[in-house]
C-alpha atoms as a PDB file:
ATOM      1  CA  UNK A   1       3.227 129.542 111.402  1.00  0.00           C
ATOM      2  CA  UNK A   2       0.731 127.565 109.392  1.00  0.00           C
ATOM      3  CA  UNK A   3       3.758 125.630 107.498  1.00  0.00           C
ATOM      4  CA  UNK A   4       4.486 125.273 110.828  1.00  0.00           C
ATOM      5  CA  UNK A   5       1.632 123.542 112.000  1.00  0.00           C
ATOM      6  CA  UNK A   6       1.053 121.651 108.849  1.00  0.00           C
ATOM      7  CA  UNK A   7       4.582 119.544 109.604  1.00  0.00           C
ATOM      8  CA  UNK A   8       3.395 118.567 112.751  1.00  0.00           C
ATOM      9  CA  UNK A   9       0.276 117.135 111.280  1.00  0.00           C
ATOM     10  CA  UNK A  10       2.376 115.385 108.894  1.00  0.00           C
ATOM     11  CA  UNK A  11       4.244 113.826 111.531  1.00  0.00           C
ATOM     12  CA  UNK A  12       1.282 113.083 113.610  1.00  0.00           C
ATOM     13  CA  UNK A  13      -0.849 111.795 110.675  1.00  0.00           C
ATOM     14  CA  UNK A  14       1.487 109.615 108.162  1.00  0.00           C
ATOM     15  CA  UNK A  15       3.863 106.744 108.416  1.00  0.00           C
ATOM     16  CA  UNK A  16       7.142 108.447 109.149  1.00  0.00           C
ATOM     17  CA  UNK A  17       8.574 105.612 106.844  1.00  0.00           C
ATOM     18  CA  UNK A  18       6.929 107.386 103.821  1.00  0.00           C
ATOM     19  CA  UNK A  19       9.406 109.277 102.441  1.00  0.00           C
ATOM     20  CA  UNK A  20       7.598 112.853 100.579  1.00  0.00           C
ATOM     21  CA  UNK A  21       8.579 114.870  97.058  1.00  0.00           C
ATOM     22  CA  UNK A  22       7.477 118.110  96.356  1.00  0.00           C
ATOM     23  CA  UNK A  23       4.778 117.117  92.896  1.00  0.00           C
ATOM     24  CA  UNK A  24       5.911 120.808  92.063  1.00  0.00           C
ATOM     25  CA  UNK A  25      10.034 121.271  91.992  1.00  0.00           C
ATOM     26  CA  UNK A  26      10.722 117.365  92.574  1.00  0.00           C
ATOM     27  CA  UNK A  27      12.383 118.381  95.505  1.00  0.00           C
ATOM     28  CA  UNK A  28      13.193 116.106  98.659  1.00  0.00           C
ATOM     29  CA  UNK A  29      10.497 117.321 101.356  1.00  0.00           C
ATOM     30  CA  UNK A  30      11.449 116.470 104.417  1.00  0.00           C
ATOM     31  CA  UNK A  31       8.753 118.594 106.121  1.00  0.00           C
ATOM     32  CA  UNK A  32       4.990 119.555 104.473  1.00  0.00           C
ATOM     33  CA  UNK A  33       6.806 122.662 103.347  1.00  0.00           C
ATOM     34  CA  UNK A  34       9.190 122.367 100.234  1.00  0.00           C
ATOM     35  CA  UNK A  35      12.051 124.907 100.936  1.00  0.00           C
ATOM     36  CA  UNK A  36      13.261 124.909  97.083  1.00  0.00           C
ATOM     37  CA  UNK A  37       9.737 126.418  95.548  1.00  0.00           C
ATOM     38  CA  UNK A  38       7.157 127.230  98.627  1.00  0.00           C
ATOM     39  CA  UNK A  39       4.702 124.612  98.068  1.00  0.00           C
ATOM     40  CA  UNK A  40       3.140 123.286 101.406  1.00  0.00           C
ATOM     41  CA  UNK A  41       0.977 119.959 101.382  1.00  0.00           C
ATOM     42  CA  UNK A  42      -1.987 120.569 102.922  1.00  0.00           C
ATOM     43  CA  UNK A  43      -4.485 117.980 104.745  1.00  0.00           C
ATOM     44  CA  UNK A  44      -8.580 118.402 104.313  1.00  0.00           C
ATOM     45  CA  UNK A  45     -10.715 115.719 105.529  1.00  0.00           C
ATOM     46  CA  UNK A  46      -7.580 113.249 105.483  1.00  0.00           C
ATOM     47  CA  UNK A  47      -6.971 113.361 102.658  1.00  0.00           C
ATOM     48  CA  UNK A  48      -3.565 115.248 101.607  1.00  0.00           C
ATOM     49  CA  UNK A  49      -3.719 117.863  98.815  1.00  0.00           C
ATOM     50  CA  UNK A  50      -0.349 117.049  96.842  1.00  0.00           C
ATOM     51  CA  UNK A  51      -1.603 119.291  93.783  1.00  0.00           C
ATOM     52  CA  UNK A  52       0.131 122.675  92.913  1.00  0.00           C
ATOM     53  CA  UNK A  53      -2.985 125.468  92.287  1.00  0.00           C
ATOM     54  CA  UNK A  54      -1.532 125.533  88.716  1.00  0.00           C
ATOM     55  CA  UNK A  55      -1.967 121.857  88.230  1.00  0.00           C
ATOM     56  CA  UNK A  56      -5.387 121.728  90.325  1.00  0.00           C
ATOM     57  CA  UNK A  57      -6.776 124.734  87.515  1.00  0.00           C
ATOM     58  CA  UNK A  58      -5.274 122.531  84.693  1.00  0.00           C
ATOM     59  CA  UNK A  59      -7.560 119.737  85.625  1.00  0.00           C
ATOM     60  CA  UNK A  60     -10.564 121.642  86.550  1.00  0.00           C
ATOM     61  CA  UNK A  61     -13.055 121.016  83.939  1.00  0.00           C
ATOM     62  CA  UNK A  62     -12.158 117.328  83.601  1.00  0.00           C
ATOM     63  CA  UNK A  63     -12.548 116.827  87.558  1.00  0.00           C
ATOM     64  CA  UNK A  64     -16.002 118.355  87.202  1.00  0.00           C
ATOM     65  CA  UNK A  65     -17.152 116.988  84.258  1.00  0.00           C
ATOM     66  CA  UNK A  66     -15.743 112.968  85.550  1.00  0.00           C
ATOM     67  CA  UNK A  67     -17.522 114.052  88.494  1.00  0.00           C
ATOM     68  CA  UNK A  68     -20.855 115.058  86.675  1.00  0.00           C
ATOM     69  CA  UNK A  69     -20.874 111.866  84.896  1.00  0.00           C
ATOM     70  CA  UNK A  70     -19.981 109.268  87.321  1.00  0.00           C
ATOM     71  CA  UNK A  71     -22.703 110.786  89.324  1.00  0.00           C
ATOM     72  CA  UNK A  72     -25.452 110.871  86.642  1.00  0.00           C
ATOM     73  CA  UNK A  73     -24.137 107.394  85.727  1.00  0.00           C
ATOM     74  CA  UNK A  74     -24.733 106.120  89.537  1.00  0.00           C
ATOM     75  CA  UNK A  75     -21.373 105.438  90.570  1.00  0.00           C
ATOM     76  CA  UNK A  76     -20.722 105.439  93.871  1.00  0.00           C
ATOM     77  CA  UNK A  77     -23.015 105.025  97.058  1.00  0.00           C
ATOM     78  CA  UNK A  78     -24.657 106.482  99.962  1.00  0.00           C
ATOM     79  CA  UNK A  79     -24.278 104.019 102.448  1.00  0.00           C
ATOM     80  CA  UNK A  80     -21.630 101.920 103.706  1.00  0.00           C
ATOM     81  CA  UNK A  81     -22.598  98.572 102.777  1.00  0.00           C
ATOM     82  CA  UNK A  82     -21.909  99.565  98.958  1.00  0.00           C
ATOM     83  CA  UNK A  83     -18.476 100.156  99.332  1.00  0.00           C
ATOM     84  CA  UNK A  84     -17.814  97.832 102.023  1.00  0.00           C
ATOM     85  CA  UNK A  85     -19.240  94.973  99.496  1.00  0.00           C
ATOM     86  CA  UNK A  86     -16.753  96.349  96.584  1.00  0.00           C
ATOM     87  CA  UNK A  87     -15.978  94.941  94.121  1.00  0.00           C
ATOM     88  CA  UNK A  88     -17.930  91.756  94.921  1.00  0.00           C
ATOM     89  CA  UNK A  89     -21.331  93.115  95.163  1.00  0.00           C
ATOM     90  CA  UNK A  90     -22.599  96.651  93.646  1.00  0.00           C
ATOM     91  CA  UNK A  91     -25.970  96.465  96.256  1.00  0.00           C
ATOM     92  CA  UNK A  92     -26.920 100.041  94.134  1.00  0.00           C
ATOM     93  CA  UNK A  93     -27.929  97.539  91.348  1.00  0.00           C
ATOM     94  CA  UNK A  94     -26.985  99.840  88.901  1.00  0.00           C
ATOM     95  CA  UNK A  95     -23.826  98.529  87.137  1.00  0.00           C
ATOM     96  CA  UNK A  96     -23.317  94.875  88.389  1.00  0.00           C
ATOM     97  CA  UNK A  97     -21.682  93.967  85.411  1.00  0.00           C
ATOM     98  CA  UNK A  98     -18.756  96.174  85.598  1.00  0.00           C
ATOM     99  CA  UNK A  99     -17.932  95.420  89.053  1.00  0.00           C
ATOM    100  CA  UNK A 100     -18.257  91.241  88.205  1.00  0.00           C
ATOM    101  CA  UNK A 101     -15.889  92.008  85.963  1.00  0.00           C
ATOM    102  CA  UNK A 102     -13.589  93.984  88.454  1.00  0.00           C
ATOM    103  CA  UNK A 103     -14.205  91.554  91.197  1.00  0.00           C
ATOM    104  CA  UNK A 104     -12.543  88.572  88.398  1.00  0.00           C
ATOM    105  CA  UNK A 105      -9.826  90.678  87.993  1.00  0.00           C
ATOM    106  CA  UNK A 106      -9.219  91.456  91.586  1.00  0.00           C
ATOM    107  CA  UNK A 107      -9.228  87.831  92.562  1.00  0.00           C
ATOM    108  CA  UNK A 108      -6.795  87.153  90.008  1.00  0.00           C
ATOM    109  CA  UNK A 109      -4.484  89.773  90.675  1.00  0.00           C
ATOM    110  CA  UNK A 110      -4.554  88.527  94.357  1.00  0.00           C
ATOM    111  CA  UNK A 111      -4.154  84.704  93.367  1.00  0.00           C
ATOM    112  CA  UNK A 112      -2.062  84.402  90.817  1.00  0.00           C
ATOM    113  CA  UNK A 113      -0.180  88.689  90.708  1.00  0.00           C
ATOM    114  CA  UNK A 114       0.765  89.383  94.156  1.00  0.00           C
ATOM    115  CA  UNK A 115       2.931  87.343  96.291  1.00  0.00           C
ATOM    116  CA  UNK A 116       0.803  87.323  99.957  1.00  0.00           C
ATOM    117  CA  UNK A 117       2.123  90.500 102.212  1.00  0.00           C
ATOM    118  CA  UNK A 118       5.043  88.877 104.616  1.00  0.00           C
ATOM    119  CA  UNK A 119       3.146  89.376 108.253  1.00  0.00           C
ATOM    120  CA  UNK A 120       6.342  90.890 109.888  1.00  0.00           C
ATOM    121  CA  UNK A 121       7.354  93.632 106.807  1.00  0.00           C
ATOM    122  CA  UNK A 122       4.050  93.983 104.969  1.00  0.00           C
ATOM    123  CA  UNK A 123       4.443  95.012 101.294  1.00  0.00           C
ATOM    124  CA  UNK A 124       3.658  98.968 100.580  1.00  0.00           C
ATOM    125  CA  UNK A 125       1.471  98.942  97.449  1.00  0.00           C
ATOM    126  CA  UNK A 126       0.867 102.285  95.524  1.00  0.00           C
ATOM    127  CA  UNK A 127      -2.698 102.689  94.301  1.00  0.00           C
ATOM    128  CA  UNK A 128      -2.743 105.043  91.466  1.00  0.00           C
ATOM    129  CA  UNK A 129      -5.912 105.718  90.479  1.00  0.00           C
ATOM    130  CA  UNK A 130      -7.602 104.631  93.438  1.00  0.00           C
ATOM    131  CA  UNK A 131     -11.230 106.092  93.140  1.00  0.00           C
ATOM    132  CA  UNK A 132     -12.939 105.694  96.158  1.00  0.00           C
ATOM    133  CA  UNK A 133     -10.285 103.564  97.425  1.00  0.00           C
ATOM    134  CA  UNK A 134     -12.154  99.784  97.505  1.00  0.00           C
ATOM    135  CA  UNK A 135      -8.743  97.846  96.342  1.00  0.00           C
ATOM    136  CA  UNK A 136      -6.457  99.825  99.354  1.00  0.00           C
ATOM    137  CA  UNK A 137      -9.171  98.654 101.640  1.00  0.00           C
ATOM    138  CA  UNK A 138      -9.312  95.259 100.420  1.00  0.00           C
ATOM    139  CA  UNK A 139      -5.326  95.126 100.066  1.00  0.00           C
ATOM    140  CA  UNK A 140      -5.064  96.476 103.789  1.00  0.00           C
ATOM    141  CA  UNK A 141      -7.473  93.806 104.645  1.00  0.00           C
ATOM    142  CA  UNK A 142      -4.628  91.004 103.276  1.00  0.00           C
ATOM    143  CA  UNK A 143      -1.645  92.903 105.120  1.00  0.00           C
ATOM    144  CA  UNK A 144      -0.709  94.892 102.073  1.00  0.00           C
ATOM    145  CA  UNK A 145       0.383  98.706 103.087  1.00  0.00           C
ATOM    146  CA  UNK A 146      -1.282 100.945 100.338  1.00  0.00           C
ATOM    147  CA  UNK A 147      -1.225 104.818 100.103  1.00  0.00           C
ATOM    148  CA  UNK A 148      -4.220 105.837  97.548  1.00  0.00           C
ATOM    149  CA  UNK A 149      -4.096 108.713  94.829  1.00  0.00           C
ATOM    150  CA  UNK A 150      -6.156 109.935  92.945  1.00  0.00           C
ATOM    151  CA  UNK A 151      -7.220 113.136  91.485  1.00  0.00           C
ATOM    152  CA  UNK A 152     -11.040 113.043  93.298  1.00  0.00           C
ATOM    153  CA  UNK A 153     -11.361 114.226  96.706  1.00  0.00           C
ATOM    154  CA  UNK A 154     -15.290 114.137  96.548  1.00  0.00           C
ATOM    155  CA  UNK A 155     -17.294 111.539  99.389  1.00  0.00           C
ATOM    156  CA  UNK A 156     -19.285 109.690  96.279  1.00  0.00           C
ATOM    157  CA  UNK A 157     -16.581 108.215  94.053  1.00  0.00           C
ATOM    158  CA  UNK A 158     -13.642 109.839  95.438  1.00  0.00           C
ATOM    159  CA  UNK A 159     -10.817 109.562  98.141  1.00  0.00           C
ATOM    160  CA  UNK A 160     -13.329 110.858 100.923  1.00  0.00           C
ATOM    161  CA  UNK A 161     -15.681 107.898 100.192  1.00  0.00           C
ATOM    162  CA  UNK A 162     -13.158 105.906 101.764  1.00  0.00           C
ATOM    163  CA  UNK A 163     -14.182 107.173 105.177  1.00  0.00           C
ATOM    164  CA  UNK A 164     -16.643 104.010 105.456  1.00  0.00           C
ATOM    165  CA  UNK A 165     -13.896 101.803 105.483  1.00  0.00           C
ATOM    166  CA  UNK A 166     -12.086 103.135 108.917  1.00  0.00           C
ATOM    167  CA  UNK A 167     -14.555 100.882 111.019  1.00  0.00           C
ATOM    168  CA  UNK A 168     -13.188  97.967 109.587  1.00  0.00           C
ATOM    169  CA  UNK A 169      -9.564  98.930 109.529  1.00  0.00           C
ATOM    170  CA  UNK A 170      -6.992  99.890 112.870  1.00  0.00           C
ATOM    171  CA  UNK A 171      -5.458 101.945 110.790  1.00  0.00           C
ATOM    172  CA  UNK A 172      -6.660 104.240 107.547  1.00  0.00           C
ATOM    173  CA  UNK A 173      -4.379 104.170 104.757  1.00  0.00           C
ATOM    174  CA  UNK A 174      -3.376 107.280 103.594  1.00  0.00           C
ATOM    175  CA  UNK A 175      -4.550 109.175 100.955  1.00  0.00           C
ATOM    176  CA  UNK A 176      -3.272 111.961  98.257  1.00  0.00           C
ATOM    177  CA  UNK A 177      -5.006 113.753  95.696  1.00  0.00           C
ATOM    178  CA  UNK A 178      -2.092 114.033  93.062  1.00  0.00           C
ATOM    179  CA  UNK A 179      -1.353 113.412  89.403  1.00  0.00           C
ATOM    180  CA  UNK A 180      -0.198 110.239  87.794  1.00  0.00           C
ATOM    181  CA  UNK A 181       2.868 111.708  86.222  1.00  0.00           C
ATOM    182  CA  UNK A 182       3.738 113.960  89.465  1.00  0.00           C
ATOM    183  CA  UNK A 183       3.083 112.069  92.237  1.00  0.00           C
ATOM    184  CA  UNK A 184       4.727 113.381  95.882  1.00  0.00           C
ATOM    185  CA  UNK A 185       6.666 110.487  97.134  1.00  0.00           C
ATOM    186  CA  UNK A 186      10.331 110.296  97.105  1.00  0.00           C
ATOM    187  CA  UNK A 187      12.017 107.660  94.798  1.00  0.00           C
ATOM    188  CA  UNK A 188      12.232 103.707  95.227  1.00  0.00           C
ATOM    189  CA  UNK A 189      10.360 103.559  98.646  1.00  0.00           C
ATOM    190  CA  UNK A 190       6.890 101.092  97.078  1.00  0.00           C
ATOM    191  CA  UNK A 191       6.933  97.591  96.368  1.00  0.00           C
ATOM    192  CA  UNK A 192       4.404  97.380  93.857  1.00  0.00           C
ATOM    193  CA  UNK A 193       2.173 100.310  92.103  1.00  0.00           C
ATOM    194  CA  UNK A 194      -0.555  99.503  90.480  1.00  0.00           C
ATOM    195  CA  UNK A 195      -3.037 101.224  87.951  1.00  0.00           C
ATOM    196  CA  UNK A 196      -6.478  99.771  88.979  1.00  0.00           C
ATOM    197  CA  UNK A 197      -8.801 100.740  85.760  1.00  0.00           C
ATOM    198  CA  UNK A 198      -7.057 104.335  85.872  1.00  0.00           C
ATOM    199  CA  UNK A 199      -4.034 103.487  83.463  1.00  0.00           C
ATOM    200  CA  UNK A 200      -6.212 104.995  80.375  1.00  0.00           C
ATOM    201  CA  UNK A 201      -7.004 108.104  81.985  1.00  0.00           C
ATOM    202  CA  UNK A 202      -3.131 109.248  81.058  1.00  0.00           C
ATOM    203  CA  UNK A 203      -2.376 111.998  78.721  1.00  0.00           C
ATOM    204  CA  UNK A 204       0.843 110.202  78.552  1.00  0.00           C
ATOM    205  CA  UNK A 205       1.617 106.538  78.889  1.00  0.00           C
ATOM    206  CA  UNK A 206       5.555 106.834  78.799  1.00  0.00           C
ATOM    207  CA  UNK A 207       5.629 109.754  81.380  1.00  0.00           C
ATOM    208  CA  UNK A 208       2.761 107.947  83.951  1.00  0.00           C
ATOM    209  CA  UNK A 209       4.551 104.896  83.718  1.00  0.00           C
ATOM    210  CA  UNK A 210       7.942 106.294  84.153  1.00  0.00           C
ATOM    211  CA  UNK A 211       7.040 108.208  87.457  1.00  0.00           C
ATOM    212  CA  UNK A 212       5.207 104.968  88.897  1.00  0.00           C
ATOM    213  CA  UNK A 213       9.024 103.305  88.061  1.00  0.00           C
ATOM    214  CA  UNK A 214      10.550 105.647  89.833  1.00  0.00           C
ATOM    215  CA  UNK A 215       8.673 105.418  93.145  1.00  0.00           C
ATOM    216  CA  UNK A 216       9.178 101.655  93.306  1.00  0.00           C
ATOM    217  CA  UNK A 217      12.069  99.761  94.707  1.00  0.00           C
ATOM    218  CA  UNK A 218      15.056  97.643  92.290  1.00  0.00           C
ATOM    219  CA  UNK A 219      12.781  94.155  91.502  1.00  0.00           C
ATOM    220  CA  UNK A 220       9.336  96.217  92.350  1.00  0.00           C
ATOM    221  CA  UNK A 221       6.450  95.567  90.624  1.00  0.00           C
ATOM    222  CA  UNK A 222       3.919  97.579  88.049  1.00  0.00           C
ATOM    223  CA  UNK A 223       0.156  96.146  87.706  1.00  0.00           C
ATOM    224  CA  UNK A 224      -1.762  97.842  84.812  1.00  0.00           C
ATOM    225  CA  UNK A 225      -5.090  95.882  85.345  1.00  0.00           C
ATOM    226  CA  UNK A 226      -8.660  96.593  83.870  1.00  0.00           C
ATOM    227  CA  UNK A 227      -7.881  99.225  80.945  1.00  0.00           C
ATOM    228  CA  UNK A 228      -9.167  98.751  77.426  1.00  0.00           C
ATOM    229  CA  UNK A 229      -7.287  96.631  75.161  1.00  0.00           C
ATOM    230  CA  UNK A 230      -7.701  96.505  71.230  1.00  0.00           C
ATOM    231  CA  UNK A 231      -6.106  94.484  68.818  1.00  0.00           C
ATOM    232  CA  UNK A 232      -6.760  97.349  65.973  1.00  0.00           C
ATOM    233  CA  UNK A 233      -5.669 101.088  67.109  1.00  0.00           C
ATOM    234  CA  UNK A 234      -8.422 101.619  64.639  1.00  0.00           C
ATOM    235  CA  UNK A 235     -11.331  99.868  67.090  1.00  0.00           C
ATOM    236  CA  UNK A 236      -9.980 101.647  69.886  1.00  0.00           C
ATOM    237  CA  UNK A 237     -10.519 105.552  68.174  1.00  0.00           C
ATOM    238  CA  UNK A 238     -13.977 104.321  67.190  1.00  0.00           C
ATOM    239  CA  UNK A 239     -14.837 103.577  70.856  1.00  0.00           C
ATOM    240  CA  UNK A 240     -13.181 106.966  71.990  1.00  0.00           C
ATOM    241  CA  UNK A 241     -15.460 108.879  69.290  1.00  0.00           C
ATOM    242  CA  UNK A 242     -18.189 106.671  69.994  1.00  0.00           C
ATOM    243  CA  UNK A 243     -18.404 107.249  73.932  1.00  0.00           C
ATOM    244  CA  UNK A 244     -17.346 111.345  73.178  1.00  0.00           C
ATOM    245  CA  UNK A 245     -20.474 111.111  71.463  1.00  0.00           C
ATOM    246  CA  UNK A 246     -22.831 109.336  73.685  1.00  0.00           C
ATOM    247  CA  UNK A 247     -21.416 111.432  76.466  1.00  0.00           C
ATOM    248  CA  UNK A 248     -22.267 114.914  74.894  1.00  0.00           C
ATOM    249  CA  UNK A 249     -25.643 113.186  74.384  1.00  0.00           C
ATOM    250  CA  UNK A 250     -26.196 112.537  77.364  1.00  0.00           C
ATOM    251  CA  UNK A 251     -24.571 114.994  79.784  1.00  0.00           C
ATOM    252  CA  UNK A 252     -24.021 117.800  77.684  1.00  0.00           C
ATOM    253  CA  UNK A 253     -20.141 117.270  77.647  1.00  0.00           C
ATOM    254  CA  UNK A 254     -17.941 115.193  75.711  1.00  0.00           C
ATOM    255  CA  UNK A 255     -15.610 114.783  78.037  1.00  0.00           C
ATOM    256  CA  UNK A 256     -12.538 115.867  76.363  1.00  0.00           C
ATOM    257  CA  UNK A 257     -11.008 118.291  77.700  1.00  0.00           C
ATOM    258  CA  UNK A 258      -7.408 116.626  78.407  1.00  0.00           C
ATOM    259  CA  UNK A 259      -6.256 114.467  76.292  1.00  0.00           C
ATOM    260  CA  UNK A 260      -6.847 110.848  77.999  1.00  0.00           C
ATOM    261  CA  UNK A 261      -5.245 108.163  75.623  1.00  0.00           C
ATOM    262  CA  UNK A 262      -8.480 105.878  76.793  1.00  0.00           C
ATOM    263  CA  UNK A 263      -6.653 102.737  75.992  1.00  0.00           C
ATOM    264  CA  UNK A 264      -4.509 100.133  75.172  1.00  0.00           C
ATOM    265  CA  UNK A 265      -3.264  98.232  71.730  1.00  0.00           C
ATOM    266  CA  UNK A 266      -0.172  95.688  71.864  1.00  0.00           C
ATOM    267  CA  UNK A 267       1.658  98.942  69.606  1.00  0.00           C
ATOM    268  CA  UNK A 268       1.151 100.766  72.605  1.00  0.00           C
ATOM    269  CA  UNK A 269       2.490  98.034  75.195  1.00  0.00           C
ATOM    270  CA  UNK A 270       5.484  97.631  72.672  1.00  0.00           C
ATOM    271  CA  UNK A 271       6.506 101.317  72.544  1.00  0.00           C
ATOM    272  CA  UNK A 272       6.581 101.646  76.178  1.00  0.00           C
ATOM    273  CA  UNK A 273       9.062  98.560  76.277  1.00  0.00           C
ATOM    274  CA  UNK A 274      11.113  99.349  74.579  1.00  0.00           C
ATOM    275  CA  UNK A 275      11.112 103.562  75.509  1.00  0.00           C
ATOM    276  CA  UNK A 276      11.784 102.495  78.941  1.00  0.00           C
ATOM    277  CA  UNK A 277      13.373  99.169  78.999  1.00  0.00           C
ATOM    278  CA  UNK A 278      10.866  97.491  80.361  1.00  0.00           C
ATOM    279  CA  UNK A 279       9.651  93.210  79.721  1.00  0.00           C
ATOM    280  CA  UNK A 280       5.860  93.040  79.992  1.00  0.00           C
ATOM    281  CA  UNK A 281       4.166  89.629  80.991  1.00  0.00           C
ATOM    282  CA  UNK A 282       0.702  89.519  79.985  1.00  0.00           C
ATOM    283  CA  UNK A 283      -2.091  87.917  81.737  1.00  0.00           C
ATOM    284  CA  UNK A 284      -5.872  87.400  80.961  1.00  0.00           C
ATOM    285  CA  UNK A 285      -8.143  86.235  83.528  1.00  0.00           C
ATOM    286  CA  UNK A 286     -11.337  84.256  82.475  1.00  0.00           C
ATOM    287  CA  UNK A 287     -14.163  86.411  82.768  1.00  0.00           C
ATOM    288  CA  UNK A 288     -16.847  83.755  81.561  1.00  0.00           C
ATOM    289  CA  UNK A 289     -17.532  81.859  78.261  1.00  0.00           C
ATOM    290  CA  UNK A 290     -19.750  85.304  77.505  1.00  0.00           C
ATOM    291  CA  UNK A 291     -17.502  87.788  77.470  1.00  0.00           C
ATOM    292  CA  UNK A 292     -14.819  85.489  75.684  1.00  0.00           C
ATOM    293  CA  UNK A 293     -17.390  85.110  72.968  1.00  0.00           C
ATOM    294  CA  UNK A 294     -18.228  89.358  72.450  1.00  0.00           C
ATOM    295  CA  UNK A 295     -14.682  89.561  69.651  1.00  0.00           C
ATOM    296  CA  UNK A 296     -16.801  86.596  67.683  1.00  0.00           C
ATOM    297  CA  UNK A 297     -20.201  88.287  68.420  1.00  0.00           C
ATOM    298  CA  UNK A 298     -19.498  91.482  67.119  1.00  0.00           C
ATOM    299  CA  UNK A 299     -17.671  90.232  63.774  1.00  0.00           C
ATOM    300  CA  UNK A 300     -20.464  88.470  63.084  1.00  0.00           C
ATOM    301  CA  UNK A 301     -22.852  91.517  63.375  1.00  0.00           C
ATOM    302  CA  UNK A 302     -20.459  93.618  61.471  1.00  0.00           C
ATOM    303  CA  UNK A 303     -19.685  95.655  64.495  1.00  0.00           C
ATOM    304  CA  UNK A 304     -16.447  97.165  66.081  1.00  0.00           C
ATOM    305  CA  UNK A 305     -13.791  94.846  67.940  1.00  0.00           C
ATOM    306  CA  UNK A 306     -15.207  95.011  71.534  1.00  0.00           C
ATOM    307  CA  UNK A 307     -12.686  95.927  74.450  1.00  0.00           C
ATOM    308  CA  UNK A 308     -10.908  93.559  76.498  1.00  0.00           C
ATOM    309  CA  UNK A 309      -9.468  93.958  79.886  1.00  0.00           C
ATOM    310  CA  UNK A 310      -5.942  91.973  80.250  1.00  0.00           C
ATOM    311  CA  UNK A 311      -3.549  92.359  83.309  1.00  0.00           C
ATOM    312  CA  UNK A 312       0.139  93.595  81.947  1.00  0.00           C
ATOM    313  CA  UNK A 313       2.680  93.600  84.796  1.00  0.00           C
ATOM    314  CA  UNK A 314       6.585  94.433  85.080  1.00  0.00           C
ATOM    315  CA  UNK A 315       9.218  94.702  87.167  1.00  0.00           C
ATOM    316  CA  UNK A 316      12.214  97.421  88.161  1.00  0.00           C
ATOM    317  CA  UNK A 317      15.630  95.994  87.085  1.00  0.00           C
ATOM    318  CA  UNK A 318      17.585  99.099  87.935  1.00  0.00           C
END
């Protein structure tokens, strides 16, 4: 009975276009219920639970400890006018810099990335990663069609913050907790995924990359945007011990219990071209004569190779 009533709030609640996969077996879903291994998706607070209990204990600890620090570290807001003024404006005052920095990289994406959403067959953008879902607002704001996923469900930085933006929308997009590498949507049905400062959190760059691929269309597009880049593999383990460090400092945890690969080196970008026959194109938005200069700064104090945030994209050719 409660599978029961769980497909009928499927078919009430989502597009009927979006095609499901069960994250467990892989199987075709045509219901909330898979029929090959039992799993039923289940809805809380709109937000659908596409996580097996196995997979949901696996990523316990991280979940709580992300959440722990992103709280302590004032992410996230308690009114509506700070996510409403994402990514232009953090009105918390509390870490303006990084959200300049995602608000440059927005606006290029949208200039210069994405072709605009046709007005008669908007474009159905996967947001993997999608925190407390700012860029699906902002794309369903330009006609895009996004579905969010991420692994937080909480109402601070999570999939439920994006409750304040429903006034401003007809429709909410949906939303799915789920895994990057097991995500519940049946094959080739998105135009365009992309990995919004969330790429780095994978445990496994070939196998997060490869799923995204394979719920995009022939000629979709992938958008890896905001996740460190270094030009040494060296600077980029330094950072990782570095901010383990500060973080058990700090919180009491060094946030390590999976494996995140935490960032990016052109090694990296080369290995997953040619593993899965992919061409990247690269592209670096200006972020201001200041943060151009921090690579020169920091050689000059004898410090570490700072991070840098480039925009890699790439397309499905079969």
């Amino acid at each position: 009975m409660e599978a029961l009533l769980n497909d009928a709030m499927v078919a009430e609640s989502l597009d009927p276009a979006l095609r499901l996969q069960c994250p467990r077996c892989q199987a075709s879903m045509r219901t909330a219920f898979c029929r090959q291994c039992d799993f039923v998706l289940r809805e809380e607070n709109g937000i659908w639970k596409a996580m097996p209990e196995e997979r949901l204990a696996y990523f316990a600890r991280f979940i709580g400890d992300y959440e722990q620090i992103r709280k302590a570290e004032g992410r996230g807001g308690h009114a509506a006018d700070f996510y409403l003024n994402l990514p232009y404006m953090d009105v918390s005052g509390r870490n303006p810099q990084q959200w300049a920095i995602r608000a440059h990289s927005f606006d290029y994406l949208m200039r210069n990335v994405l072709n605009p959403s046709p007005p008669n067959a908007p474009l159905r953008v996967l947001d993997i990663g999608a925190g407390n879902g700012w860029l699906s607002f902002r794309l369903s704001l330009a006609n895009f069609e996004p579905v969010a996923v991420d692994l937080l469900t909480n109402a601070l930085d999570g999939l439920g913050a994006a409750i304040h933006f429903r006034s401003l929308m007809a429709r909410p997009f949906p939303r799915f907790q789920a895994e990057s590498t097991h995500l519940p949507f049946a094959n080739g049905q998105f135009d365009v995924a992309i990995f919004n400062a969330s790429f780095h959190y994978s445990e496994d760059y070939r196998a997060t990359l490869a799923e995204a691929l394979r719920c995009i269309r022939t000629g979709g597009m992938i958008a890896v945007c905001d996740t460190p880049w270094y030009a040494a593999d060296a600077s980029g383990k330094r950072m990782v011990e570095e901010r383990h460090r500060q973080f058990l400092s700090r919180f009491g945890t060094a946030s390590d219990s999976i494996h995140s690969l935490e960032y990016l080196t052109d090694e990296r970008l080369e290995d997953l071209k040619r593993h899965l026959a992919i061409r990247w194109q690269v592209h670096t938005p200006w972020y201001g004569l200041r943060w151009a200069a921090r690579p020169l700064i920091a050689k000059l104090r004898g410090r570490r190779e700072p991070s840098r945030f480039r925009i890699y994209t790439t397309r499905k050719v079969a």
